[in-house]
N, C-alpha and C. Protein backbone atom coordinates (compact mmCIF):
# COMPACT_ATOMS: atom_id res chain seq x y z
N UNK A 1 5.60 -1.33 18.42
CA UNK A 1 4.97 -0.71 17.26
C UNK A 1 4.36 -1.79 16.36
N UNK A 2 2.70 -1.80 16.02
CA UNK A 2 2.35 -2.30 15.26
C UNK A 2 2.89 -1.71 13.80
N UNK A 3 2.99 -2.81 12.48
CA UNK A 3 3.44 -2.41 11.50
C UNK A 3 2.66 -2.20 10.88
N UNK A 4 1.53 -2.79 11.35
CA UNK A 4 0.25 -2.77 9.66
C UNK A 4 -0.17 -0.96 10.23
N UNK A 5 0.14 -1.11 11.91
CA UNK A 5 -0.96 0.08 12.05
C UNK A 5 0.63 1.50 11.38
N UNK A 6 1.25 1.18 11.53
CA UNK A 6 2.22 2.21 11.26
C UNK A 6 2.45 2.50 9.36
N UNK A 7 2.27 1.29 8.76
CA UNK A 7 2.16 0.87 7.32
C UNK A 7 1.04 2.33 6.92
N UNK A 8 -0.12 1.90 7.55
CA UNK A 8 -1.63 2.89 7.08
C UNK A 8 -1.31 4.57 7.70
N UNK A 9 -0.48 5.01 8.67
CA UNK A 9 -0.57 5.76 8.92
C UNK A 9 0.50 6.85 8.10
N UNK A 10 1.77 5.90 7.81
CA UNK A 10 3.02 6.49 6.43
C UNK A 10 2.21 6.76 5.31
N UNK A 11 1.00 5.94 5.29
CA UNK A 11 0.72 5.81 3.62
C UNK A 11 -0.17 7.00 3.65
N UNK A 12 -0.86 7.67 4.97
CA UNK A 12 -1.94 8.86 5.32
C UNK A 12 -0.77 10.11 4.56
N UNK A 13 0.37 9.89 5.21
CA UNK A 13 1.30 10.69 5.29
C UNK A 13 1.84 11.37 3.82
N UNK A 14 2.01 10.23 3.08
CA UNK A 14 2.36 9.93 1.25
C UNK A 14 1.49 11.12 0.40
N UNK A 15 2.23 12.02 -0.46
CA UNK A 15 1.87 12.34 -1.70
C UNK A 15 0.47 11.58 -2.53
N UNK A 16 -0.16 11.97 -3.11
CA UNK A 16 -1.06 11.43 -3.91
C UNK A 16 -0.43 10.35 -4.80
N UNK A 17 1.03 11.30 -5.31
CA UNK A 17 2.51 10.29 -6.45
C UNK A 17 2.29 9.31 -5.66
N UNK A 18 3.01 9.35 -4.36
CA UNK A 18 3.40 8.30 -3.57
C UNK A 18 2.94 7.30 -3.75
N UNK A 19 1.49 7.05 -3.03
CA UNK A 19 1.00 5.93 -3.12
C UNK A 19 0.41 5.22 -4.37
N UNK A 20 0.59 6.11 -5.42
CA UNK A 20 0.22 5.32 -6.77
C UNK A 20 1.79 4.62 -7.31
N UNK A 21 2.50 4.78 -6.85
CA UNK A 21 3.89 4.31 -7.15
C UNK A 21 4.44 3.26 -6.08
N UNK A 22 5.14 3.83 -5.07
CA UNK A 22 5.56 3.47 -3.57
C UNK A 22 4.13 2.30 -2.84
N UNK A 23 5.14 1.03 -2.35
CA UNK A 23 4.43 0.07 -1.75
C UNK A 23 5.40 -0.16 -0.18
N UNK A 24 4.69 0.14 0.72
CA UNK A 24 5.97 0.14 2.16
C UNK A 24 5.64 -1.79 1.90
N UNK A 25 7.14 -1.85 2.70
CA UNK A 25 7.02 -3.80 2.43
C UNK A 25 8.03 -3.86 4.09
N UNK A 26 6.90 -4.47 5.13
CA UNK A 26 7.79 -4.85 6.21
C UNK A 26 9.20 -5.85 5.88
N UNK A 27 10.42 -5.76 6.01
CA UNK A 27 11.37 -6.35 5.71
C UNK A 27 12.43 -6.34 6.83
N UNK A 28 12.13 -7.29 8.03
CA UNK A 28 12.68 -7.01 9.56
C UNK A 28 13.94 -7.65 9.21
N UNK A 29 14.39 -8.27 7.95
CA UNK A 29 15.79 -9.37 8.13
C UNK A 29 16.78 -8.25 7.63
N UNK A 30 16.51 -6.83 6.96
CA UNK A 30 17.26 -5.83 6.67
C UNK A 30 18.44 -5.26 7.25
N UNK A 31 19.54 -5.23 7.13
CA UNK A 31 20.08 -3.93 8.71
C UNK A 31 19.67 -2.69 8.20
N UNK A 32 19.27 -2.48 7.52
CA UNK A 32 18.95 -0.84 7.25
C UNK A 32 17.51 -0.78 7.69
N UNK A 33 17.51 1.09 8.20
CA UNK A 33 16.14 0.92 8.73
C UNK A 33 15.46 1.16 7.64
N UNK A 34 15.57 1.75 6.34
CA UNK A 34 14.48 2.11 5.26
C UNK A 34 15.44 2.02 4.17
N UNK A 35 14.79 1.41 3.10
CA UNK A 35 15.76 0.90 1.79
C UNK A 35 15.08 1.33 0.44
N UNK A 36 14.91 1.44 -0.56
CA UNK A 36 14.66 1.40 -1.73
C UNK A 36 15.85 1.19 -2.73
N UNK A 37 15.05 0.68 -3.57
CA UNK A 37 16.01 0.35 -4.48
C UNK A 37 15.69 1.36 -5.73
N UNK A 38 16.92 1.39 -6.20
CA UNK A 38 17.05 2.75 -7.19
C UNK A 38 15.97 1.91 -8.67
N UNK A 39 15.09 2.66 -9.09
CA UNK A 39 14.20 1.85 -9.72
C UNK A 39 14.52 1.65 -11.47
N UNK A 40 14.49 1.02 -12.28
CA UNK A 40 14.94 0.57 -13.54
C UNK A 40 13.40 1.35 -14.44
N UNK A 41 13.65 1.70 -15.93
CA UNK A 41 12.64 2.03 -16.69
C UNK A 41 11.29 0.95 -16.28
N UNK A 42 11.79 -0.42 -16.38
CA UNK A 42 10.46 -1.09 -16.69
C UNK A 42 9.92 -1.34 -15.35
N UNK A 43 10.72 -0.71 -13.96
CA UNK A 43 9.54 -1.24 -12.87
C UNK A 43 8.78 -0.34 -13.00
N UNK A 44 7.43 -0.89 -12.65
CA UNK A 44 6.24 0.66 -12.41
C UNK A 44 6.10 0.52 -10.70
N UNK A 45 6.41 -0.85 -9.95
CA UNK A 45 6.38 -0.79 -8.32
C UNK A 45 7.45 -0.19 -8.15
N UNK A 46 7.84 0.91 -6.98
CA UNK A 46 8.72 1.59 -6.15
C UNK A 46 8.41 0.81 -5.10
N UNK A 47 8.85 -0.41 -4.30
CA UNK A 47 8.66 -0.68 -2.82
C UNK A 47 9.98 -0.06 -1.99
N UNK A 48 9.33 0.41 -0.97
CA UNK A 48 9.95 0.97 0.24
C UNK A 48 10.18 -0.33 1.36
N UNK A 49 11.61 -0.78 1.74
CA UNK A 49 11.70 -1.59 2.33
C UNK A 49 11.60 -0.66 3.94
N UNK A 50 11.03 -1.24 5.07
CA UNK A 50 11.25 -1.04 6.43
C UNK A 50 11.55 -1.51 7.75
N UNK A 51 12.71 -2.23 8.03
CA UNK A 51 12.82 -2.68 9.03
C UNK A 51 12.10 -2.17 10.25
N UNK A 52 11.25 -2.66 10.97
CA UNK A 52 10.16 -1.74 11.90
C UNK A 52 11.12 -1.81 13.57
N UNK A 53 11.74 -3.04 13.44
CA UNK A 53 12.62 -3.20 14.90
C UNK A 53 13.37 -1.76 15.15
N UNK A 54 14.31 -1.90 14.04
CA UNK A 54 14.75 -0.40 14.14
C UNK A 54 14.12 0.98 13.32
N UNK A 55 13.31 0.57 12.88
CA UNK A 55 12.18 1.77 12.76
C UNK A 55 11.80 2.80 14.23
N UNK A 56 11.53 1.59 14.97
CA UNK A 56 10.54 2.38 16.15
C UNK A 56 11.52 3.00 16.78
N UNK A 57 13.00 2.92 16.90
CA UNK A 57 13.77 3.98 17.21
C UNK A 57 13.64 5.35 17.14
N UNK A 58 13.25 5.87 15.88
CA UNK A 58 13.05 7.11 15.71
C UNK A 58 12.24 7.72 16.48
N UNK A 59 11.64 9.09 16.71
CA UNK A 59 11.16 9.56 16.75
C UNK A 59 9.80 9.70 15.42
N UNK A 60 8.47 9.76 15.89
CA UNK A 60 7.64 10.41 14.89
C UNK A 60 8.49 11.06 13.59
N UNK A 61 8.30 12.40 14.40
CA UNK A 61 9.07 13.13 12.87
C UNK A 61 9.63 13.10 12.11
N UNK A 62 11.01 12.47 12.89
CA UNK A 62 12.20 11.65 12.34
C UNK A 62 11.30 10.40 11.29
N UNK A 63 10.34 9.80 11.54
CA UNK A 63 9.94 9.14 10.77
C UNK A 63 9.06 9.27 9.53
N UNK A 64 8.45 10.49 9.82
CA UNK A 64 7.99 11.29 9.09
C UNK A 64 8.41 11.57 7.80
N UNK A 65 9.55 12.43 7.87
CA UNK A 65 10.04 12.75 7.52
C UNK A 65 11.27 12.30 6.90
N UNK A 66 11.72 11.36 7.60
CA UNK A 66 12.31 9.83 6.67
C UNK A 66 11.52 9.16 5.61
N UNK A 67 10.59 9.54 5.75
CA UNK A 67 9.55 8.07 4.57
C UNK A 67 9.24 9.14 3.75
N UNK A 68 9.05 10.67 3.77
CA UNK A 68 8.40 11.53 3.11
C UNK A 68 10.08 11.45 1.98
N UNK A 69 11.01 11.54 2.55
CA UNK A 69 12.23 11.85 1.73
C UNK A 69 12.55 10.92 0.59
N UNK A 70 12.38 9.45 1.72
CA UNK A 70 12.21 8.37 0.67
C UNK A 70 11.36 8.46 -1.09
N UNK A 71 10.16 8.59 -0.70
CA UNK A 71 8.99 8.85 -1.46
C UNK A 71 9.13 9.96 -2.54
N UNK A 72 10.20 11.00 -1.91
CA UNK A 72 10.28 11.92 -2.78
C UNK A 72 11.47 11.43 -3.62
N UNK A 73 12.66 10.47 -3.11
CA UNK A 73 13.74 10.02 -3.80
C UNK A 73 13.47 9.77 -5.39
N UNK A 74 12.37 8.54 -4.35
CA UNK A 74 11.64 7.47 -5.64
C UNK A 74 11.09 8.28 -6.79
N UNK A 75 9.98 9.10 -6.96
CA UNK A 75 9.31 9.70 -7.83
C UNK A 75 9.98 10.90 -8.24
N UNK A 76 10.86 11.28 -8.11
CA UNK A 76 12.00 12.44 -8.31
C UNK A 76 12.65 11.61 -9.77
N UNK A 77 12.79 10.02 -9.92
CA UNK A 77 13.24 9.58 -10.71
C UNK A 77 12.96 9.66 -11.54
N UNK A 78 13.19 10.24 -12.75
CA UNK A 78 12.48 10.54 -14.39
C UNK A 78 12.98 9.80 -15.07
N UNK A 79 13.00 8.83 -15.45
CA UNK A 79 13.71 7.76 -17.29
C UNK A 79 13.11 8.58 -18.00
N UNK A 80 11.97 8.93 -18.60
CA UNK A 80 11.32 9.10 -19.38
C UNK A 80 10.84 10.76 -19.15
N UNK A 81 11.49 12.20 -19.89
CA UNK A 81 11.08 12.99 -19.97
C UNK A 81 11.76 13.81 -21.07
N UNK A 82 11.35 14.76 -21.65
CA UNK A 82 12.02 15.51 -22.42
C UNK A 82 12.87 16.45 -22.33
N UNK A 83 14.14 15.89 -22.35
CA UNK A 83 15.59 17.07 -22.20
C UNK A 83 16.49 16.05 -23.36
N UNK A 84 17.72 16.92 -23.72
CA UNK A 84 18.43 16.25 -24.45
C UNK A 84 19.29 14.90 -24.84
N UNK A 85 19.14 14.34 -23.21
CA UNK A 85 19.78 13.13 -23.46
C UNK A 85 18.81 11.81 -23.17
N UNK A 86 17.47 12.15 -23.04
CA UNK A 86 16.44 10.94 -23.20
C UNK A 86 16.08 11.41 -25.01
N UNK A 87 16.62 12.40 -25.53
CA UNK A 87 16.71 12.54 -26.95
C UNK A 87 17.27 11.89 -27.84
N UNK A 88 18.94 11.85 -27.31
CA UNK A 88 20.03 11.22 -27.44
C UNK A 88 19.65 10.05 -27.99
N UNK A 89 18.98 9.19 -26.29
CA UNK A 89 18.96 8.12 -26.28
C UNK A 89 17.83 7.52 -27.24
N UNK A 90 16.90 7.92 -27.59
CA UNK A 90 15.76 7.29 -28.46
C UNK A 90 16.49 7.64 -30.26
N UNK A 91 16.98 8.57 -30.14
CA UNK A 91 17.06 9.14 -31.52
C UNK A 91 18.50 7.88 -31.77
N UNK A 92 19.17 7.37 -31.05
CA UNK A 92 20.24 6.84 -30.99
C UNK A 92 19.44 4.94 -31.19
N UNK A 93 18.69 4.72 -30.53
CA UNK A 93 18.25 3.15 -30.41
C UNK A 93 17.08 3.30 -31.46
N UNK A 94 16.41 4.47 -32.29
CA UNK A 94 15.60 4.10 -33.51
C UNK A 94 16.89 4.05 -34.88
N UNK A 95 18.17 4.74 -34.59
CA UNK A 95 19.05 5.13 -35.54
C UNK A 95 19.65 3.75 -35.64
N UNK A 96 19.78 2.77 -34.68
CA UNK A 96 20.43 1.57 -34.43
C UNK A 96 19.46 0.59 -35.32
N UNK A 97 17.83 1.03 -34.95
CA UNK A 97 17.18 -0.15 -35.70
C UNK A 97 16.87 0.27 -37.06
N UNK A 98 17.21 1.45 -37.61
CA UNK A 98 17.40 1.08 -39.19
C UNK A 98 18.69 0.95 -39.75
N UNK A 99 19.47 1.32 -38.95
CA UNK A 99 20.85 0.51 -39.42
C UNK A 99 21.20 -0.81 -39.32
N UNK A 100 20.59 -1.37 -38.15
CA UNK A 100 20.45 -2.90 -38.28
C UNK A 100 19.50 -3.56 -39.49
N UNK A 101 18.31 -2.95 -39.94
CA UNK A 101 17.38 -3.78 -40.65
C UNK A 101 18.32 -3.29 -42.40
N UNK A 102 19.22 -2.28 -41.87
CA UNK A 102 19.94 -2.04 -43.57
C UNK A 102 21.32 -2.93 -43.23
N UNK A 103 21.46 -3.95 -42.19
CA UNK A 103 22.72 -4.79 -42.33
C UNK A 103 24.06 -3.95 -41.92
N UNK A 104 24.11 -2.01 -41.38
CA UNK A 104 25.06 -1.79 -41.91
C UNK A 104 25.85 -1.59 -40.16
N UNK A 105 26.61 -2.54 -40.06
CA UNK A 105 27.12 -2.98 -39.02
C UNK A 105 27.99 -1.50 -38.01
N UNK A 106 28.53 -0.83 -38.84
CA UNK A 106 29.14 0.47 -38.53
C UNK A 106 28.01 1.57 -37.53
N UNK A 107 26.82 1.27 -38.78
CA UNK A 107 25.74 2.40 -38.02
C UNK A 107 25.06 2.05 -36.44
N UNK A 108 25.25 0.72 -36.55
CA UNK A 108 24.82 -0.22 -35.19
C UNK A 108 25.73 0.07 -34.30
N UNK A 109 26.39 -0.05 -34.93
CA UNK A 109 27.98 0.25 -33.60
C UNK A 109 27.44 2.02 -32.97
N UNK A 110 27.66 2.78 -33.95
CA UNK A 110 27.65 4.08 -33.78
C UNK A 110 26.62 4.65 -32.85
N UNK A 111 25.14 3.77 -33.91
CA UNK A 111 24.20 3.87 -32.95
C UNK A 111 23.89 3.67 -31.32
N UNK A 112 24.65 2.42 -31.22
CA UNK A 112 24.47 1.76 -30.06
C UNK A 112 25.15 2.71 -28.77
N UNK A 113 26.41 3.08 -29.52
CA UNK A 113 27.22 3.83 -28.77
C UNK A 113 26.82 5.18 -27.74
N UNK A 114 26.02 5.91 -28.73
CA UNK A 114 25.59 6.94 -28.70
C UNK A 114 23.88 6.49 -27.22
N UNK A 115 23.47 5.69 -27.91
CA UNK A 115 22.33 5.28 -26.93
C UNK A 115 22.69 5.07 -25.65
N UNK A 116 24.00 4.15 -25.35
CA UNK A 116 24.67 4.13 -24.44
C UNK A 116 25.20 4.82 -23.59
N UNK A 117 25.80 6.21 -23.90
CA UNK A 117 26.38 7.23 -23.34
C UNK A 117 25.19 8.31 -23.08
N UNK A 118 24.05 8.25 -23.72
CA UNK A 118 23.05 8.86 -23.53
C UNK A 118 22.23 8.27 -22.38
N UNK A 119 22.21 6.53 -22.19
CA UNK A 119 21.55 5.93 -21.00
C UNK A 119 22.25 6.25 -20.05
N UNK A 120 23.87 6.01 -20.00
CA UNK A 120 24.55 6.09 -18.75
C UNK A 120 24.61 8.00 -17.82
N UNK A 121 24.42 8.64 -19.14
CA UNK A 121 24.32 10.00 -18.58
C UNK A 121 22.87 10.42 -17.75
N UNK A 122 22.05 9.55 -18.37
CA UNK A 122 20.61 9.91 -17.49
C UNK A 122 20.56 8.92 -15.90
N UNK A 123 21.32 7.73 -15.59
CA UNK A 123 21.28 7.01 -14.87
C UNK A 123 22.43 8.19 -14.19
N UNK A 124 23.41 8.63 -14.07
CA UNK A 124 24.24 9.29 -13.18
C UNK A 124 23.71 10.73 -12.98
N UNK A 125 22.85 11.06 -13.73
CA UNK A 125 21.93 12.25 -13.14
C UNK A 125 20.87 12.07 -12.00
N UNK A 126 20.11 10.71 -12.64
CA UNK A 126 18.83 10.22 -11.30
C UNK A 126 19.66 9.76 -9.85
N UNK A 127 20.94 9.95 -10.11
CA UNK A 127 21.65 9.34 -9.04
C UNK A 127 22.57 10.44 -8.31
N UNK A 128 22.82 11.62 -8.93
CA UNK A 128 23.64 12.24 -8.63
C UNK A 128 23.20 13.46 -7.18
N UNK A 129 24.31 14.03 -6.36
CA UNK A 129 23.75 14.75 -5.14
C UNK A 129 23.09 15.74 -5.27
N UNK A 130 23.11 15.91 -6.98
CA UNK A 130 21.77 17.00 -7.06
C UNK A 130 20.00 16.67 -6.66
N UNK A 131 20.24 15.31 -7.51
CA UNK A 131 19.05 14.49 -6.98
C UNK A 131 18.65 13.89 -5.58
N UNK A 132 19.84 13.71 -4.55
CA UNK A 132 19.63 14.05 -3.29
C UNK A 132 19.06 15.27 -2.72
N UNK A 133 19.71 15.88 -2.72
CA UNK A 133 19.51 17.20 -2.36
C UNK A 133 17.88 17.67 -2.94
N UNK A 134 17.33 17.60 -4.40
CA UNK A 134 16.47 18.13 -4.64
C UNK A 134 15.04 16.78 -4.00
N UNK A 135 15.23 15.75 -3.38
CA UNK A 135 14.37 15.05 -2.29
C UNK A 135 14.03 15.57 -1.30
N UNK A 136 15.21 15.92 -0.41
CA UNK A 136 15.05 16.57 0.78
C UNK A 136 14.36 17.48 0.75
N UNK A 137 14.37 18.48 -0.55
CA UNK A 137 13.87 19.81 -0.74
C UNK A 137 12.17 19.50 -0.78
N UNK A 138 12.05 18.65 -1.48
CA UNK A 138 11.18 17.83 -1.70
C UNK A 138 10.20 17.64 -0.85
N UNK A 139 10.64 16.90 0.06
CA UNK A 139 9.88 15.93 1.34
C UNK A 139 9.78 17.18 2.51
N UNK A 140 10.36 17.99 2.69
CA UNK A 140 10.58 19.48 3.21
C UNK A 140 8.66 20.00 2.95
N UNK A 141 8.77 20.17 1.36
CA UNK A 141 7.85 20.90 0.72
C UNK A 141 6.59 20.05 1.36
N UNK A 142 6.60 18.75 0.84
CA UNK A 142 5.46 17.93 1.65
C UNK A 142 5.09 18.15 3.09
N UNK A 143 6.11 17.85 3.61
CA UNK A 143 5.92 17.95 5.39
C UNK A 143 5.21 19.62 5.83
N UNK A 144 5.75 20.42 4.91
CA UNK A 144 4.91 21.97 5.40
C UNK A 144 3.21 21.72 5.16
N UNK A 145 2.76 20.75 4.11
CA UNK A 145 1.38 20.41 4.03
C UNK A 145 0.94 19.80 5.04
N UNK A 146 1.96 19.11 5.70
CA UNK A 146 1.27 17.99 6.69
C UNK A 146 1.57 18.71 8.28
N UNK A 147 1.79 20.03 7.93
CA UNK A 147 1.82 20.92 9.35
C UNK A 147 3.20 21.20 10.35
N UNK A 148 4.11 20.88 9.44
CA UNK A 148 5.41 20.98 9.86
C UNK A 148 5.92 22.12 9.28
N UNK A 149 6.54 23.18 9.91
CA UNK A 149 7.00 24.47 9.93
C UNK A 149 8.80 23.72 9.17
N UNK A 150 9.14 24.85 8.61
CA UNK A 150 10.15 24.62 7.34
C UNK A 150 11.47 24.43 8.06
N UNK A 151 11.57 25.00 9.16
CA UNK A 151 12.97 24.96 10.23
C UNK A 151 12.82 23.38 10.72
N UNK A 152 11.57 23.45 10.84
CA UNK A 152 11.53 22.29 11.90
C UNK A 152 11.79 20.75 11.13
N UNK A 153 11.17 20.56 9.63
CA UNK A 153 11.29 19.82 8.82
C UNK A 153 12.78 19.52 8.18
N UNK A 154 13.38 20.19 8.43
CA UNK A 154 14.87 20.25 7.68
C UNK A 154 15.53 19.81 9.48
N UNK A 155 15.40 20.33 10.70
CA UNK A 155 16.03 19.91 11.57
C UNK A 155 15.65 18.10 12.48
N UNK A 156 14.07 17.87 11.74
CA UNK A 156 14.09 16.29 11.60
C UNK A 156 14.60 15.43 10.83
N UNK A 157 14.52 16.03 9.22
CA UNK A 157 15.49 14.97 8.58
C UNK A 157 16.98 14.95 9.03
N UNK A 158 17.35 16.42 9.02
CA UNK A 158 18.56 15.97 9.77
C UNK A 158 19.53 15.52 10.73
N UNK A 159 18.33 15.59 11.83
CA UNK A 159 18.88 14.14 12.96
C UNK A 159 17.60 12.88 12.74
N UNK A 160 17.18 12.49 11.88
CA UNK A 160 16.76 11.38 11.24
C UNK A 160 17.67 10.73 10.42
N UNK A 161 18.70 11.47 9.48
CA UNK A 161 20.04 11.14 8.82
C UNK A 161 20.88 10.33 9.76
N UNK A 162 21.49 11.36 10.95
CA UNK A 162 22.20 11.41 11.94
C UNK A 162 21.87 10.22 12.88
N UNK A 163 20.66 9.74 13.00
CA UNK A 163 19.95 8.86 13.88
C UNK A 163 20.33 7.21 13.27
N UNK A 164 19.89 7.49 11.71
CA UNK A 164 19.89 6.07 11.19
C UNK A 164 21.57 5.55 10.94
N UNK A 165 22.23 6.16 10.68
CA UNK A 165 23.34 5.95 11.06
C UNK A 165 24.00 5.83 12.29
N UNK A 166 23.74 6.15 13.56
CA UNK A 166 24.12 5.52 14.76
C UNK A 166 23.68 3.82 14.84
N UNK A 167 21.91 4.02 14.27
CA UNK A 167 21.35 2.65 14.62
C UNK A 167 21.71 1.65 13.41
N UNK A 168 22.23 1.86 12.57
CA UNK A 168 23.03 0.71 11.61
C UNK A 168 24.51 0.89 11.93
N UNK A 169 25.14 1.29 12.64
CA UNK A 169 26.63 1.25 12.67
C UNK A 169 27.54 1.97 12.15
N UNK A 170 27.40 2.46 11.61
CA UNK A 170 28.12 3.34 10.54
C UNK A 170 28.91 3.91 11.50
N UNK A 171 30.12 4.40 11.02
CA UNK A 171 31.08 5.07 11.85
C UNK A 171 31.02 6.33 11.22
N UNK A 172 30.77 6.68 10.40
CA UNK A 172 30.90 8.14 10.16
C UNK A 172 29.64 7.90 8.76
N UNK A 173 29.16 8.97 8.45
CA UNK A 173 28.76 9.69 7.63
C UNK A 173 29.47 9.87 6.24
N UNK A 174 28.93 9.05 4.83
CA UNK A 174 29.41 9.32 3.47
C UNK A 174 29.30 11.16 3.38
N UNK A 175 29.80 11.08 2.35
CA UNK A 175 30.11 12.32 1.37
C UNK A 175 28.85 13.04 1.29
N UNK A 176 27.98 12.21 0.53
CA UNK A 176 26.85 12.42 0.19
C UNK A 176 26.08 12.66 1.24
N UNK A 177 25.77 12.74 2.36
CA UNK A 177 25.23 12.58 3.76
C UNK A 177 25.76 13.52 4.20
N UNK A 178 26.92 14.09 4.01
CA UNK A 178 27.65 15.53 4.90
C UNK A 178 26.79 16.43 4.11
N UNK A 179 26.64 16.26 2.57
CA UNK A 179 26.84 17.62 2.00
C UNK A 179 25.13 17.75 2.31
N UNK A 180 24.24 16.71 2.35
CA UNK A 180 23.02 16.75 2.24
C UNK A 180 22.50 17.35 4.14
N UNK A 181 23.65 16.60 5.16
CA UNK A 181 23.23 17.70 6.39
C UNK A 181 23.42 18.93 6.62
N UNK A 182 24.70 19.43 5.66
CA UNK A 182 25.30 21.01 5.91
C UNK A 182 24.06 21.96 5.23
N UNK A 183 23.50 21.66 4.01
CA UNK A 183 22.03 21.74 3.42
C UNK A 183 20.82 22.27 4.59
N UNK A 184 20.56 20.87 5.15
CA UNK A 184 19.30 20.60 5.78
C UNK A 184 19.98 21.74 7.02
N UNK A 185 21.11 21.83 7.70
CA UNK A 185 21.32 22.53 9.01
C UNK A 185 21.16 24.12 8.46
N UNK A 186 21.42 24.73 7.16
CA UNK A 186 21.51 25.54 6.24
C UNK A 186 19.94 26.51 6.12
N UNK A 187 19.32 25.21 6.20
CA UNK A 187 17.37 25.40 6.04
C UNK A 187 16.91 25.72 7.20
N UNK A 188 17.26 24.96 8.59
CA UNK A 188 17.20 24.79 9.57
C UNK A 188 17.46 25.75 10.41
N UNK A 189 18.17 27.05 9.47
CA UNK A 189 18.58 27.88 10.22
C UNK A 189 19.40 27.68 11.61
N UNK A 190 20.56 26.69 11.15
CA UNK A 190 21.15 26.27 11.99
C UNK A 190 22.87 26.55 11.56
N UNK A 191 22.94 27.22 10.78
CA UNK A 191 24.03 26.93 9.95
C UNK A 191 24.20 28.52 9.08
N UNK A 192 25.13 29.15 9.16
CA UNK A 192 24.95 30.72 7.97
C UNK A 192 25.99 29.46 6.38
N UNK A 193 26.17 28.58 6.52
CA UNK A 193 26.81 28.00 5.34
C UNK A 193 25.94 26.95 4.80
N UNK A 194 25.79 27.60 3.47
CA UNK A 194 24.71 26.08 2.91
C UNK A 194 25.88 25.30 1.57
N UNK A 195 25.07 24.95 0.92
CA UNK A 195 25.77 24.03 -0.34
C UNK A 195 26.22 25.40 -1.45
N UNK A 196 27.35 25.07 -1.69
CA UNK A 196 27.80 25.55 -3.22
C UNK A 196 27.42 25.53 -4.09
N UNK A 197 26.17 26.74 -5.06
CA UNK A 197 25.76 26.06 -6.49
C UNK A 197 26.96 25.31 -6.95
N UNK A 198 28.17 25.57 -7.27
CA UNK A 198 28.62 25.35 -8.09
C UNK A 198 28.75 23.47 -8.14
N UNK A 199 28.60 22.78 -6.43
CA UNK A 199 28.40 21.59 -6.64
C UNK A 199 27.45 20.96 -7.59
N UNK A 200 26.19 21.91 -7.71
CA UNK A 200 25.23 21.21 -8.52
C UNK A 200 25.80 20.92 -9.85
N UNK A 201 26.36 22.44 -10.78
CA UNK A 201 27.20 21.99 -12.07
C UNK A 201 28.34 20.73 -11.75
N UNK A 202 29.31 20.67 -10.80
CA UNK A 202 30.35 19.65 -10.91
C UNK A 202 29.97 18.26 -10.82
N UNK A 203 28.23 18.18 -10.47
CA UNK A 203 28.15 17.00 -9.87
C UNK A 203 27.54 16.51 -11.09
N UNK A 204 26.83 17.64 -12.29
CA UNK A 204 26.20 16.76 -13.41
C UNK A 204 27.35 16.81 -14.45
């Protein structure tokens, strides 16, 4: 497998989001076959790492549909939108800087506090298996544009899951990875048992 030619053909594949965000970056010294890193407020690059050695393992679809999930991970990520605890957090770090410019050491504390518990609550949301789960759903939605029938898209990511974990070693399957295949087999019409709303409340 050429990479540059496989690079141009993922990027055919990509959301309009995608490629204004997401940069694929050949990275063969990886053991993982596809990586991103969970992205911070101030990056505006999302790079998609890809080991291509064990890339070309997959299948098409499987690959497909791996990079579409990715892509949807990445831009699924919100720092910056309006709900109550990016409220929190601003109303909390402007409350900090006039309590700092009034010296009054208490309100800084208070302030800070509050900004804090307001950052850490939005970082365990962009992270949490709701935000898994609502990727897959995601990259699902994409792949039906790109001519993939909805059974069939949920039964590639999920031996694309199943796949990349044989080819990195893994002995079993995280938490997060069960609940996100019982899901995808769920869609797949492979399965009469899907996910528990009620995980979504326990998990935020």
């Amino acid at each position: 497998m050429e990479s540059k030619v496989e690079i141009r053909r993922l990027l055919d594949i990509m959301p309009a989001s995608g490629r204004m965000f997401c940069k694929i970056v050949s990275k063969p010294e990886q053991s993982k076959v596809i990586d991103a890193a969970f992205p911070l407020p101030w990056n505006t690059d999302r790079p998609i790492y890809i080991n291509f050695d064990l890339w070309r393992r997959l299948s098409k679809p499987q690959r497909d549909l791996l990079l579409l999930r990715t892509v949807s991970w990445l831009t699924g990520i919100k720092w910056f939108q309006a709900d109550i605890y990016q409220g929190v957090a601003i109303a909390g770090l402007l409350g900090g800087l006039v309590e700092f410019s009034q010296s009054d050491a208490v309100g800084v504390v208070v302030a800070g506090g509050l900004t804090a518990i307001a950052v850490v609550r939005i970082w365990r949301k962009n992270r949490s298996q709701e935000s898994e789960l609502n990727a897959d759903a995601a990259a699902i939605k994409i792949a039906l544009r790109r001519g993939y029938a909805e059974a069939e898209a949920a039964q590639n990511l999920l031996s694309a899951i199943e796949a990349v974990a044989k080819i990195e070693g893994h002995p079993s399957l995280n938490f997060t990875e069960l609940i996100r295949c019982q899901n995808l087999r769920a869609i797949a019409g492979l399965s009469a048992v899907g996910v528990p709303e009620n995980l979504y409340e326990n998990d935020l």
